[in-house]
Protein backbone atom coordinates (compact mmCIF):
# COMPACT_ATOMS: atom_id res chain seq x y z
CA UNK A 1 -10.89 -106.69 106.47
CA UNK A 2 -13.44 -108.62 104.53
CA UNK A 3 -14.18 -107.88 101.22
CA UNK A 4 -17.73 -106.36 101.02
CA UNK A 5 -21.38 -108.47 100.04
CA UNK A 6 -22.96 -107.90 96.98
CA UNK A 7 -25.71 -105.67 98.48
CA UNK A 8 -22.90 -102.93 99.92
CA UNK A 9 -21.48 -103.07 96.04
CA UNK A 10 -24.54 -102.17 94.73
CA UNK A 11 -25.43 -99.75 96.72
CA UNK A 12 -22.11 -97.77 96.06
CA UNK A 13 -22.88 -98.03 92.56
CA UNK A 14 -26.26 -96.76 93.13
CA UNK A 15 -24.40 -93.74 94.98
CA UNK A 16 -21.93 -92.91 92.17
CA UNK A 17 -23.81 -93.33 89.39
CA UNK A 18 -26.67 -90.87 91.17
CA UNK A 19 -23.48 -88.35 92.20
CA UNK A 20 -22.15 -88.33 88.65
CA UNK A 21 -25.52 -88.50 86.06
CA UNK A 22 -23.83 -90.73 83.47
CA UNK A 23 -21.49 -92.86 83.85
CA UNK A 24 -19.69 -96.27 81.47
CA UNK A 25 -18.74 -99.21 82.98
CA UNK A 26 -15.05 -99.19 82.03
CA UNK A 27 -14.69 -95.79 83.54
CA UNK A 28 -16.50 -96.76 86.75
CA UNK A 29 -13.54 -98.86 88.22
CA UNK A 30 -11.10 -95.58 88.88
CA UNK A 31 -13.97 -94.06 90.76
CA UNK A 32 -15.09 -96.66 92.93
CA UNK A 33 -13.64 -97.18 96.65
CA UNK A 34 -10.65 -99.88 96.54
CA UNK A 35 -12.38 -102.33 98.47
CA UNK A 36 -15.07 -102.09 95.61
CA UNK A 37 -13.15 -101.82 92.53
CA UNK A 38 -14.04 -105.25 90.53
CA UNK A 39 -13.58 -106.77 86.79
CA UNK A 40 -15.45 -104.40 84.14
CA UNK A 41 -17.66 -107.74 83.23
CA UNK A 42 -18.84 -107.88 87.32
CA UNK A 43 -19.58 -104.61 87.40
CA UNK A 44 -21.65 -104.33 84.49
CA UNK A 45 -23.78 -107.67 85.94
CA UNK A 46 -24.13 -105.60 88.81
CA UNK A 47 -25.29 -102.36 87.10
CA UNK A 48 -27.71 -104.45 84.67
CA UNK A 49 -29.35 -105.85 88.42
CA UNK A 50 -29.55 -102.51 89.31
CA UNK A 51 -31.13 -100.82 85.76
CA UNK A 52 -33.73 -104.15 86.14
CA UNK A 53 -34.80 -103.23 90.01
CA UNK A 54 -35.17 -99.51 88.39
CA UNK A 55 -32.48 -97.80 90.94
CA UNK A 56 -30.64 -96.79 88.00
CA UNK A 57 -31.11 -96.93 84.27
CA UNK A 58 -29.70 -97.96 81.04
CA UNK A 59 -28.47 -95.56 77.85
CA UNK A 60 -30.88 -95.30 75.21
CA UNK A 61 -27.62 -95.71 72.90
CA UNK A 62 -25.08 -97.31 74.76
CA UNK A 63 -24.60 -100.74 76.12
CA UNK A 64 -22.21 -99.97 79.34
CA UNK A 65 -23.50 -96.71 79.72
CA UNK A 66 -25.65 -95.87 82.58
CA UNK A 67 -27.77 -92.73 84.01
CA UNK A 68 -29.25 -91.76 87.27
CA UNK A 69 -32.07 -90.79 85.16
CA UNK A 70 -34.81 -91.97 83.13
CA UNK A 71 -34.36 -90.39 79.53
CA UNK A 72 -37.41 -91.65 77.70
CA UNK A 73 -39.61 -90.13 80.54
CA UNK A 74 -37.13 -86.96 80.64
CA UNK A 75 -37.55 -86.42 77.08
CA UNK A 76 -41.62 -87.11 77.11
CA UNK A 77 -41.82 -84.77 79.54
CA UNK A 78 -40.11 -82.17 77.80
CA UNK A 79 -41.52 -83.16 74.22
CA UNK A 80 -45.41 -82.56 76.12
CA UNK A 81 -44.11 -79.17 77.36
CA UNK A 82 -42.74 -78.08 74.03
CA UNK A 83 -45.60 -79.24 72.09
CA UNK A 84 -48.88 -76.18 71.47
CA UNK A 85 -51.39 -75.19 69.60
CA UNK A 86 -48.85 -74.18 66.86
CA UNK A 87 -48.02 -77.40 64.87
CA UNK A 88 -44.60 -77.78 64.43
CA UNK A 89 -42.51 -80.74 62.49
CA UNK A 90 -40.38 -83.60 64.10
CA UNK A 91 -37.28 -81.60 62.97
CA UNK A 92 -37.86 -78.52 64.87
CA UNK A 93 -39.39 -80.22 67.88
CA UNK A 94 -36.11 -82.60 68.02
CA UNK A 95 -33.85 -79.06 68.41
CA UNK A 96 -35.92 -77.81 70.69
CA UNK A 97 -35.74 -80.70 73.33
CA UNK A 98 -32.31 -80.77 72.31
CA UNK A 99 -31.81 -77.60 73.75
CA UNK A 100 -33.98 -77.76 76.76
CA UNK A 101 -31.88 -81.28 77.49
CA UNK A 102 -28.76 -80.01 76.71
CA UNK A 103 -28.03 -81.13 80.61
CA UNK A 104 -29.13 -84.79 80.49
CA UNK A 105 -25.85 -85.55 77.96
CA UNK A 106 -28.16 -88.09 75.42
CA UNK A 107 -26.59 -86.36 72.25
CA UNK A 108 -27.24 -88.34 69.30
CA UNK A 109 -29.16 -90.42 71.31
CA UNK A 110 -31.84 -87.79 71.93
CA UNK A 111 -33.26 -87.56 68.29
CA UNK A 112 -34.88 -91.23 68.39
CA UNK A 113 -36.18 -91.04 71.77
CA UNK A 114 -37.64 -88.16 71.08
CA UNK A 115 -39.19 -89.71 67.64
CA UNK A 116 -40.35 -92.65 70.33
CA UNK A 117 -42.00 -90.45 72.40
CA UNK A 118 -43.68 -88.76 69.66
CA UNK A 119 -45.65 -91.45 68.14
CA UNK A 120 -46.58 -92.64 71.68
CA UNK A 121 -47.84 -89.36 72.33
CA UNK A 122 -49.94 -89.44 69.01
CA UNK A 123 -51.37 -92.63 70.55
CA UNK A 124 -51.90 -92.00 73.85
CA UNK A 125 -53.91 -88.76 72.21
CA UNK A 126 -51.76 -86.19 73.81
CA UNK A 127 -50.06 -85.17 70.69
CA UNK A 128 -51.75 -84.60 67.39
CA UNK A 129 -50.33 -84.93 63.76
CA UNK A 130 -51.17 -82.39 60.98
CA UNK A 131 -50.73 -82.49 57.48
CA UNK A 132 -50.32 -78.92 55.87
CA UNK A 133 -53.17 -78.97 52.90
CA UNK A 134 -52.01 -78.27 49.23
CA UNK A 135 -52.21 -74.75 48.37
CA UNK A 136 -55.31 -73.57 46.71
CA UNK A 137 -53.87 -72.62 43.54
CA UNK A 138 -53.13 -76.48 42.72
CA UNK A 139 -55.57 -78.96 44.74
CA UNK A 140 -54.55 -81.52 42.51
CA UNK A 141 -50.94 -81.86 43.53
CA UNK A 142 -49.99 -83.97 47.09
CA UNK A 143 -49.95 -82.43 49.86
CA UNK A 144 -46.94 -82.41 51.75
CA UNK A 145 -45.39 -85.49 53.17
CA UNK A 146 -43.67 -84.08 56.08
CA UNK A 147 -46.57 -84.19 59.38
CA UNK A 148 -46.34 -81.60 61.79
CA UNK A 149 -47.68 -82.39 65.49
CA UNK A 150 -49.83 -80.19 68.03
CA UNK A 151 -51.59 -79.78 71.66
CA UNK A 152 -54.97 -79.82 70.00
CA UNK A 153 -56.66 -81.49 67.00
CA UNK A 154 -56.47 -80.09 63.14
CA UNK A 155 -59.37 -77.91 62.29
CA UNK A 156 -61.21 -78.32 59.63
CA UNK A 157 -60.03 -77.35 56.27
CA UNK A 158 -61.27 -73.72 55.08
CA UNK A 159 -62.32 -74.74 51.85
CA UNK A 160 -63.57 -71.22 50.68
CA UNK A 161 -60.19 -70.48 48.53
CA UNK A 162 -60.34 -74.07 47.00
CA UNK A 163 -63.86 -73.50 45.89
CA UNK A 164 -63.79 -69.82 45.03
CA UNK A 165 -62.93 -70.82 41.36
CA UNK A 166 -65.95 -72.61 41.20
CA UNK A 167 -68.18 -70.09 42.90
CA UNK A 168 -67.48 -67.52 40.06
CA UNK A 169 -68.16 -69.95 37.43
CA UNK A 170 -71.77 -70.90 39.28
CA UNK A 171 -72.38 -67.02 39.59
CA UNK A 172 -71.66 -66.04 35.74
CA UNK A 173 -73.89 -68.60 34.70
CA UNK A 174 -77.03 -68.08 37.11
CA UNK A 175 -76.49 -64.59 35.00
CA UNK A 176 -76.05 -65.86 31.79
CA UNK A 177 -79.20 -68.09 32.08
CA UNK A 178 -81.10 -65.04 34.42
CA UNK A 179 -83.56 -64.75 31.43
CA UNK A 180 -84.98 -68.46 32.27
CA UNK A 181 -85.31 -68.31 35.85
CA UNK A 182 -81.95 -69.32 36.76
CA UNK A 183 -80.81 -68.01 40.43
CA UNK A 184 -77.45 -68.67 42.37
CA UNK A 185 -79.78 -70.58 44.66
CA UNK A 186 -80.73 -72.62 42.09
CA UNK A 187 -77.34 -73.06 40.58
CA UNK A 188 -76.21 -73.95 43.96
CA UNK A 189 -78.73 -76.76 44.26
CA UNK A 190 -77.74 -78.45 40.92
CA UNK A 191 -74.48 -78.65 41.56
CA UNK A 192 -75.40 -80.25 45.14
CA UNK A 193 -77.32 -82.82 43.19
CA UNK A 194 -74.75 -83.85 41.05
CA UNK A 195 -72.26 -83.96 43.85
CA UNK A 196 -74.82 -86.35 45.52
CA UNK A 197 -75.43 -83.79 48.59
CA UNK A 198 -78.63 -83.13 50.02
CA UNK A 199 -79.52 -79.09 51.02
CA UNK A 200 -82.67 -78.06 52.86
CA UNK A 201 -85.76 -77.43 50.55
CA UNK A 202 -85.58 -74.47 49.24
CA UNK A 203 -88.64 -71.77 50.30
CA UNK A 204 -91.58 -71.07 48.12
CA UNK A 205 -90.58 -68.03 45.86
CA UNK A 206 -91.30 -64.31 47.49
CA UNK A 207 -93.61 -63.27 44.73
CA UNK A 208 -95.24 -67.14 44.32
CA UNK A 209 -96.53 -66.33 48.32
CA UNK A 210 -97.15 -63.26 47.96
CA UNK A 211 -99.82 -62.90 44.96
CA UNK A 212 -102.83 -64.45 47.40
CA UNK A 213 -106.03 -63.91 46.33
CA UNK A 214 -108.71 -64.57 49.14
CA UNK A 215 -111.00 -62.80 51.66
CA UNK A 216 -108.45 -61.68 54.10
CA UNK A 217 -105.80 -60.54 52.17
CA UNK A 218 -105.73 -57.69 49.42
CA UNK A 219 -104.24 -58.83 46.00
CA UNK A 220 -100.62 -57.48 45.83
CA UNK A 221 -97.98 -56.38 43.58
CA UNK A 222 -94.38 -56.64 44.97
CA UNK A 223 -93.32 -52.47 43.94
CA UNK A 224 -89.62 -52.26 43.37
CA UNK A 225 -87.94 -49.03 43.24
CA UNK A 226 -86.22 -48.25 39.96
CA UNK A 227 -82.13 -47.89 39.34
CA UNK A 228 -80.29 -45.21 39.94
CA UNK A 229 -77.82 -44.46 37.93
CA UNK A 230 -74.96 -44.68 40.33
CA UNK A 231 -75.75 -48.61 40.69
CA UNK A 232 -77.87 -49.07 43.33
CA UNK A 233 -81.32 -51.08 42.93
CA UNK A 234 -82.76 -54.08 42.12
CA UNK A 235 -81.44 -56.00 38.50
CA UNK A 236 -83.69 -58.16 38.36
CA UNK A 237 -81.11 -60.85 39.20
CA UNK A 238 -83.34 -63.26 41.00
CA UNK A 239 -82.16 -62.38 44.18
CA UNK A 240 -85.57 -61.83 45.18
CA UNK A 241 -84.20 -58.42 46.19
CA UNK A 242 -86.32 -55.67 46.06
CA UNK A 243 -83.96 -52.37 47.71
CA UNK A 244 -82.74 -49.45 46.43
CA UNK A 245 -79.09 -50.26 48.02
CA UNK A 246 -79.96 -47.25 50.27
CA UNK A 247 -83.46 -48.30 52.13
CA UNK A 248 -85.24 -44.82 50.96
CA UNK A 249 -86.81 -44.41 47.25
CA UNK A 250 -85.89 -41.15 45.74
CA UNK A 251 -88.74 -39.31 45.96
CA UNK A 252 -89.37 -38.84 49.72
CA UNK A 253 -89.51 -41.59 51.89
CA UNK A 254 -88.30 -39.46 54.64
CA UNK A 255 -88.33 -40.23 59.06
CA UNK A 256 -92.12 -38.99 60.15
CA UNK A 257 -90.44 -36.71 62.90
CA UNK A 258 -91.46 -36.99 66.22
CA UNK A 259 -94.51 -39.11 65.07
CA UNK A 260 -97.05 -39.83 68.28
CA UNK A 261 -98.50 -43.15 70.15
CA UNK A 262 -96.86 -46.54 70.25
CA UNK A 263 -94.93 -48.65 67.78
CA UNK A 264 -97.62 -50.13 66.35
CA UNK A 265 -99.41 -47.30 65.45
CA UNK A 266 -96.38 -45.44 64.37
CA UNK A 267 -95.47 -48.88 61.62
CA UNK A 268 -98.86 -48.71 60.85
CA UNK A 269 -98.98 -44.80 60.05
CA UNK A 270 -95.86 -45.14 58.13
CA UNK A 271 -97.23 -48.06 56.33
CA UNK A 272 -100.10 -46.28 55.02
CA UNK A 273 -97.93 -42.70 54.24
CA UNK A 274 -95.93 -44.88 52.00
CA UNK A 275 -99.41 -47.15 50.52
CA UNK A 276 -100.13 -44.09 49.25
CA UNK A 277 -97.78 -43.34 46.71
CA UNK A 278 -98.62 -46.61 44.67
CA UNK A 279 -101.18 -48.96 43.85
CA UNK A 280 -103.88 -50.38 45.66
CA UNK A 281 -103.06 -53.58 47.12
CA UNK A 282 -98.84 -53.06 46.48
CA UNK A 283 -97.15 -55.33 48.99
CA UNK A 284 -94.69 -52.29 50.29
CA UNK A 285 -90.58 -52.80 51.00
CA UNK A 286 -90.05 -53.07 54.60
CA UNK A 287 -87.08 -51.13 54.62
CA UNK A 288 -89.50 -48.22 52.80
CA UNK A 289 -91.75 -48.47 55.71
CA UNK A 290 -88.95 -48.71 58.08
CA UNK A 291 -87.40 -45.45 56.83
CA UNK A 292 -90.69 -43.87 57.65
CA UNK A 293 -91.34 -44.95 60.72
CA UNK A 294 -88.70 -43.61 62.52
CA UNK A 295 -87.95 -46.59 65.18
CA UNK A 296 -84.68 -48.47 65.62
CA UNK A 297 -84.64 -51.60 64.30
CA UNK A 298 -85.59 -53.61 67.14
CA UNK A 299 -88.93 -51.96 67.63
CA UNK A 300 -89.99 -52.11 64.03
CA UNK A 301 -88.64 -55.54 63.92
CA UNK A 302 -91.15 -56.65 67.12
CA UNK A 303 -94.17 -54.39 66.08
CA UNK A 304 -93.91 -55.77 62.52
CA UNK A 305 -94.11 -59.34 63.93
CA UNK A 306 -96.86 -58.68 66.13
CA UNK A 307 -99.26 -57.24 63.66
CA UNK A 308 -98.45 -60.03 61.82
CA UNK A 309 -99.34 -62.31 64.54
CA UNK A 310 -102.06 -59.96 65.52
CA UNK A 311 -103.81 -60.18 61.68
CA UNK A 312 -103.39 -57.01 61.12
CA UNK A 313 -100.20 -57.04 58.47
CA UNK A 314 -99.11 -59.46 56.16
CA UNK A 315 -95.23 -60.05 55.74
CA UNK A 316 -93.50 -61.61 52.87
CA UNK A 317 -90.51 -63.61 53.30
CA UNK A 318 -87.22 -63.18 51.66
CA UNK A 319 -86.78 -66.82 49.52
CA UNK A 320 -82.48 -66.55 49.75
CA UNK A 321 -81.71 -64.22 52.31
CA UNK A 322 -77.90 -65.26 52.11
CA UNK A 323 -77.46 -63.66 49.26
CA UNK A 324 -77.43 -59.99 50.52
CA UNK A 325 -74.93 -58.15 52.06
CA UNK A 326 -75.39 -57.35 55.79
CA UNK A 327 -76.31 -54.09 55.35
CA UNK A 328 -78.97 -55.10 53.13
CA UNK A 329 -80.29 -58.08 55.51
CA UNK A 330 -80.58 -55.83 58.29
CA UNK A 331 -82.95 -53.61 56.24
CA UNK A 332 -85.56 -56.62 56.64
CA UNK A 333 -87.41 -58.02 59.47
CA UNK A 334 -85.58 -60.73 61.57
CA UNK A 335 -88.23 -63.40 63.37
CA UNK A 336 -85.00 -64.74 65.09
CA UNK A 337 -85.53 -68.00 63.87
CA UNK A 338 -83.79 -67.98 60.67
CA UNK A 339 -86.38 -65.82 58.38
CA UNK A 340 -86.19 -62.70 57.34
CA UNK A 341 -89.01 -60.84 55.74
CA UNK A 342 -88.81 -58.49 52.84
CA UNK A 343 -92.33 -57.37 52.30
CA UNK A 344 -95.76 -55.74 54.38
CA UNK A 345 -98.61 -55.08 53.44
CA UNK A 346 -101.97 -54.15 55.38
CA UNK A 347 -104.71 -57.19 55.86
CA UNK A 348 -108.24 -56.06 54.15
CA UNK A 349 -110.18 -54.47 56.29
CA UNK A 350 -107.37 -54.42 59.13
């Protein structure tokens, strides 16, 4: 019988080495055929052909080793299947393909493919690295060194608890300088200029637009009910706040019940029951005039801008609406566009 050609070798090796998953080179000669057992060094030139054509593949970590398998592409795929929205270190992603490959035999060999696959991941853009900030309490120190990887991109950093510190220093002193015009807005701003960042111009002051003297409209005075004593009202903060805390003024600003016609005439009717109580030409608190009116807050909201619109009212914007609380900011009107108006009053002769 002749002894077989190198093509019939190989293609028993091809056969074992696919039957048995991993297999070494000195090992392979007891479990070859007779007429193909050969010298360890011929059979590992013809498993090194074979691992080159790709019909079988070389050990990460050993030499003579060889698999029916791919391993770095075995261990990508699991690394992209273990890998979420939850960041989670090298370490911990190593055990868990560890696990999961428990069957493919790499053992040691494992850990750096799967630190290979990693970075080509980060690369490629599939995998994402994240670096866990340094907590709030001490921004100076470094963060972290150890990088923890993801499905999706880092978010942005909440910076609110680092800069909460700083936030109640900027509050106390808008207070403590309150007597000379200073407002958090305005505290806010010169901070933002020494940082070097730019903010959107701030509005003309409420009361600067709304003392007009001309034909149309009737000189005003913004009226702003006074304190309780359980806390609520205006403290002359520079806020540019002019509510109660509750939206009614002690003294009756009470629902007109069951009041006739449409909305406009029902804001308008409420508008002059609550002109009455104070001076000529007062520029009135929406929310006082809401009260009265008796519609829900989309109504009054659309009939207030209307009139405007109309030339019949004259509304007052807030000048830092981001200062109130959202109970408070829903008292006022809402154009939808970002402004939100604290103050009617009726156009002369309207």
């Amino acid at each position: 019988m002749s002894a077989p050609d190198t093509r019939e070798l190989e293609q028993v090796l091809v056969n074992t080495v696919r039957q048995l998953g991993e297999v070494a080179a000195g090992a392979l000669q007891a479990k070859l055929p007779k007429p193909f057992q050969r010298p360890t060094h011929e059979l590992l030139e013809a498993l090194g052909r074979l691992a080159d054509r790709g019909e079988i593949f070389r050990h990460p970590a050993a030499k003579t080793k060889f698999l029916a398998f791919d391993a770095r592409a075995e261990v990508r795929t699991l690394l992209v299947g273990s890998l979420g929205p939850k960041a989670l270190t090298e370490a911990e992603l190593k055990k868990q393909i560890a696990k999961k490959g428990a069957a493919l035999g790499l053992g040691r060999a494992g850990g750096p493919l799967v630190a290979q696959a990693l970075r080509a991941l980060v690369r490629e853009g599939i995998a994402f690295v994240h670096r866990r900030p340094p907590p709030p309490g001490a921004p100076t120190r470094p963060p972290p060194k150890t990088l923890r990887y993801a499905s999706e991109p880092q978010g942005p950093l909440d910076l609110r608890p680092y800069v909460r510190p700083a936030a109640r220093e900027l509050r106390a002193l808008a207070k403590r300088l309150a007597s000379f015009g200073a407002t958090p807005d305005a505290a806010l701003r010169a901070l933002a200029a020494e940082m070097g960042v730019a903010l959107p111009p701030a509005p003309t002051p409420t009361v600067a637009k709304a003392v007009r003297l001309d034909a149309d409209v009737q000189p005003v005075v913004v009226v702003r009910p006074v304190a309780q004593p359980n806390g609520h009202g205006t403290n002359g903060g520079g806020n540019g706040v002019g509510s109660n805390g509750d939206g009614v003024q002690k003294g009756g600003d009470r629902p007109v019940e069951a009041p006739q016609g449409d909305r406009d005439t029902r804001l308008l009717r409420a508008l002059d029951e609550v002109a009455a109580r104070e001076p000529v030409g007062s520029l009135l608190l929406v929310e006082r005039v809401r009260a009265r009116a008796g519609l829900d807050k989309e109504e009054f909201d659309r009939a207030a801008l209307d009139l405007a619109k109309a030339e019949r009212v004259v509304l007052h914007y807030h000048d830092y609406p981001t200062s109130l609380p959202p109970e408070e900011l829903a008292q006022l009107v809402d154009d939808g566009a970002g402004t939100y108006y604290i103050g009617i009053a009726r156009r002369r002769g309207a």
